[in-house]
N, C-alpha and C. Protein backbone atom coordinates (compact mmCIF):
# COMPACT_ATOMS: atom_id res chain seq x y z
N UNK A 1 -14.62 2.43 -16.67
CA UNK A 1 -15.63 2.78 -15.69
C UNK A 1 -15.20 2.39 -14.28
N UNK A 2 -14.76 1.17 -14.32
CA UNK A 2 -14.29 0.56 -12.85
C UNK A 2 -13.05 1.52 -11.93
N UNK A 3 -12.05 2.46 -12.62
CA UNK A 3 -10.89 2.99 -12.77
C UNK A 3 -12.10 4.10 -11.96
N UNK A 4 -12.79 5.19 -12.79
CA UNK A 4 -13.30 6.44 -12.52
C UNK A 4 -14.07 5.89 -11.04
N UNK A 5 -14.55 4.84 -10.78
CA UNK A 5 -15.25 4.72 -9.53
C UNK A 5 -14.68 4.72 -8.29
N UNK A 6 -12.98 3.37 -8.27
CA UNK A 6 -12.49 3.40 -7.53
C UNK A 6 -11.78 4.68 -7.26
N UNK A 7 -11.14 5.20 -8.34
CA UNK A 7 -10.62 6.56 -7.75
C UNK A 7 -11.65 7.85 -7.02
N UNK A 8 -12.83 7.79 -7.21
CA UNK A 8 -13.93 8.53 -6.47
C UNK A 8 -14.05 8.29 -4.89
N UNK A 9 -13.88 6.80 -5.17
CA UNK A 9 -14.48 6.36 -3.69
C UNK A 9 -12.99 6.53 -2.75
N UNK A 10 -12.00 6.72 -2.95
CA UNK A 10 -11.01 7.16 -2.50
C UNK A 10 -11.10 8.51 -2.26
N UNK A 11 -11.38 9.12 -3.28
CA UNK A 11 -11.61 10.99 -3.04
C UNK A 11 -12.55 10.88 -1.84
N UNK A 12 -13.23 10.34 -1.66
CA UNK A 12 -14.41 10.74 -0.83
C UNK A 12 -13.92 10.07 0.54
N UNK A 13 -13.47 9.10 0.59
CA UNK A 13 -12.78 8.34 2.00
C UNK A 13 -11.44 8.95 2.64
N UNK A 14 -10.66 9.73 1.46
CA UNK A 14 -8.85 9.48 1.92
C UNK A 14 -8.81 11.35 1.97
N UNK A 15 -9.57 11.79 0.82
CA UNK A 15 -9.97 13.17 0.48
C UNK A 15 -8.79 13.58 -0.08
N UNK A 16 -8.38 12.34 -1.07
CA UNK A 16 -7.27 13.00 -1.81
C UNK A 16 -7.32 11.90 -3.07
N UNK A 17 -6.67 12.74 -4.28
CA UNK A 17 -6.68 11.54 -5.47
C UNK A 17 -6.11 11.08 -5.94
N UNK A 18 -6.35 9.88 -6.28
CA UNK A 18 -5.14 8.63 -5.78
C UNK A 18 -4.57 8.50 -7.53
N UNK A 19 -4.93 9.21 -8.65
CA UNK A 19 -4.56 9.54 -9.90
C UNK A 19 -3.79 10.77 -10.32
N UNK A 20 -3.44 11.66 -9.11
CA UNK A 20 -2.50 12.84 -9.33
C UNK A 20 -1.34 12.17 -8.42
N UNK A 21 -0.71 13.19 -9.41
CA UNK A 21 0.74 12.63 -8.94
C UNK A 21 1.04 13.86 -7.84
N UNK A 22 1.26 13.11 -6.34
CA UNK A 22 1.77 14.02 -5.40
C UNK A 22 3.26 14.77 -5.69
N UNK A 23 3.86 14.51 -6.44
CA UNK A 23 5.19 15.10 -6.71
C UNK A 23 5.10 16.93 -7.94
N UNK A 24 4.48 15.76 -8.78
CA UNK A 24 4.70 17.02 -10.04
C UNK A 24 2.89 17.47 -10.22
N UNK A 25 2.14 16.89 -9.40
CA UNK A 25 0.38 17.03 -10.22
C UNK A 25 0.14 16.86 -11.15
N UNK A 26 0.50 16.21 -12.00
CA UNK A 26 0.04 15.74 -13.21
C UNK A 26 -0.91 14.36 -12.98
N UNK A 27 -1.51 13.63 -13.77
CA UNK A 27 -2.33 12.94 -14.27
C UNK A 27 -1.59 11.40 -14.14
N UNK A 28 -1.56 10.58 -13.10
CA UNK A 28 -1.28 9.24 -13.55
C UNK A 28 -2.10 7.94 -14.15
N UNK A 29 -1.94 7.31 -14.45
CA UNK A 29 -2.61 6.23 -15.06
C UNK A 29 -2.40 5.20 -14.32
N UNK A 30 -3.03 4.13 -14.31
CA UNK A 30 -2.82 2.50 -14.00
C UNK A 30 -2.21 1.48 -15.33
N UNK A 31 -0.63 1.48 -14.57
CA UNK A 31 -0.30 0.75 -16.04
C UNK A 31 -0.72 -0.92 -15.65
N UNK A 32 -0.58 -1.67 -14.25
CA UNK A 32 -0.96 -2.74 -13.83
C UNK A 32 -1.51 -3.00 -12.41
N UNK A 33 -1.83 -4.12 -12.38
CA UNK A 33 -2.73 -4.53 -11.12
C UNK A 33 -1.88 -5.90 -10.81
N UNK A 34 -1.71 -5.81 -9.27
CA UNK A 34 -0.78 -7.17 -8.97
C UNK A 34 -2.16 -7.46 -8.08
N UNK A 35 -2.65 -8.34 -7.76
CA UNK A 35 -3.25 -9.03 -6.66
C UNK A 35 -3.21 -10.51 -6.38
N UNK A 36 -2.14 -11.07 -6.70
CA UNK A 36 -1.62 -12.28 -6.16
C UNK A 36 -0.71 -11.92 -4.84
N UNK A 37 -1.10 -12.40 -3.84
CA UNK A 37 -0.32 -11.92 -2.22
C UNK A 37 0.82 -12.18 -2.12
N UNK A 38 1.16 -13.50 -2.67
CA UNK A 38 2.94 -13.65 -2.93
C UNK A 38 3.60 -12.56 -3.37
N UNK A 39 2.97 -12.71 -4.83
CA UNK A 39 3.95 -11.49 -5.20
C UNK A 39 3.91 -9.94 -4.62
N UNK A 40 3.35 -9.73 -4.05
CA UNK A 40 2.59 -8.26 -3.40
C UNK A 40 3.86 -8.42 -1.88
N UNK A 41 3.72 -9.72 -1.37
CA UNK A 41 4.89 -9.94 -0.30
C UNK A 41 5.94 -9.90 -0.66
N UNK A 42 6.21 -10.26 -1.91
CA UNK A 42 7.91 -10.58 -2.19
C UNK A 42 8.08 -9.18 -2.98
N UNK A 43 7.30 -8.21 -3.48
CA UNK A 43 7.70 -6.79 -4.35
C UNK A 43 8.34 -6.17 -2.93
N UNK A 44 6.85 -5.93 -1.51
CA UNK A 44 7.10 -5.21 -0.54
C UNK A 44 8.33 -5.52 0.71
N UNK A 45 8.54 -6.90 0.68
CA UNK A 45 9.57 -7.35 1.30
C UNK A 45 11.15 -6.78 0.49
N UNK A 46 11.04 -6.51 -0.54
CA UNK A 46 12.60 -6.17 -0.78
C UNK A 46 12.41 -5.15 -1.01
N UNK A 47 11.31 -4.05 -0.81
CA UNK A 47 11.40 -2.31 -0.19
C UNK A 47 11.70 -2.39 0.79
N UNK A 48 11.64 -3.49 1.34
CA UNK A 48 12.14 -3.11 3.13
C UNK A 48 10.42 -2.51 3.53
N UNK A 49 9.34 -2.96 3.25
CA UNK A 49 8.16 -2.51 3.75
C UNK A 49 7.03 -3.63 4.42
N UNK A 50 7.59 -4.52 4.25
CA UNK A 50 6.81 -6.02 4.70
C UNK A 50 6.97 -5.79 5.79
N UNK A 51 6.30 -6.04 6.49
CA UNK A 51 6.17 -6.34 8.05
C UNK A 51 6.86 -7.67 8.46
N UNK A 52 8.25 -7.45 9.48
CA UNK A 52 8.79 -8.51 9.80
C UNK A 52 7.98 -9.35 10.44
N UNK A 53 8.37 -11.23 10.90
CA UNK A 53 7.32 -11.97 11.78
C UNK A 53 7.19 -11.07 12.71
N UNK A 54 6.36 -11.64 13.87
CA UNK A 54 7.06 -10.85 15.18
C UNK A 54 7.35 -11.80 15.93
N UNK A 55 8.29 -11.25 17.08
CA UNK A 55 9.23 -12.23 17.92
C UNK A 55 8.70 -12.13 19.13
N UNK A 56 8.79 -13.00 19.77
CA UNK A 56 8.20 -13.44 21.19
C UNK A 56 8.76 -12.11 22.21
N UNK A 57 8.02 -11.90 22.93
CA UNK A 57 8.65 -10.84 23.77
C UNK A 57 9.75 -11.20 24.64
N UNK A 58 10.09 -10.44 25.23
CA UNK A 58 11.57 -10.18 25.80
C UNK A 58 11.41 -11.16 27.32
N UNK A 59 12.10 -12.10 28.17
CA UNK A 59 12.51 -12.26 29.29
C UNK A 59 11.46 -11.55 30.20
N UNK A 60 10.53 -11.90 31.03
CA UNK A 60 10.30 -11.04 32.51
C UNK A 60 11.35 -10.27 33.02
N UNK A 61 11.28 -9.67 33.78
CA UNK A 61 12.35 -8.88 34.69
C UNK A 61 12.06 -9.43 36.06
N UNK A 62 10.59 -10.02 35.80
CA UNK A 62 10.15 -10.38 37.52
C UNK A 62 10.83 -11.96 37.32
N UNK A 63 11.33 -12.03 39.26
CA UNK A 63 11.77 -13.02 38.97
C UNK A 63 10.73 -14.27 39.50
């Protein structure tokens, strides 16, 4: 039940469904759920998708 809701409330917000597969359209499933933030940082950090720190800005030019 929880599965059919969240994917609704996505149809209705994103207006697309987050259970078809954008490639082939077929039917995907939820094989797991990560929601520990570590690991969610350390999966997306070695896609290269983590958001680096950020670094102090650059020198003035004014002097």
């Amino acid at each position: 039940m929880f599965k059919q809701r969240w994917a609704e409330l996505i149809k209705k917000v994103y207006e697309a469904d987050p259970l078809l597969c954008p490639r082939y359209g077929g039917t995907m499933c939820i094989i797991a759920l990560i929601d520990q933030p570590e690991v969610i940082e350390k999966i997306l950090t070695h896609l290269g998708l983590w958001p680096h720190t950020a670094h102090a800005p650059p020198p003035s030019m004014v002097a």
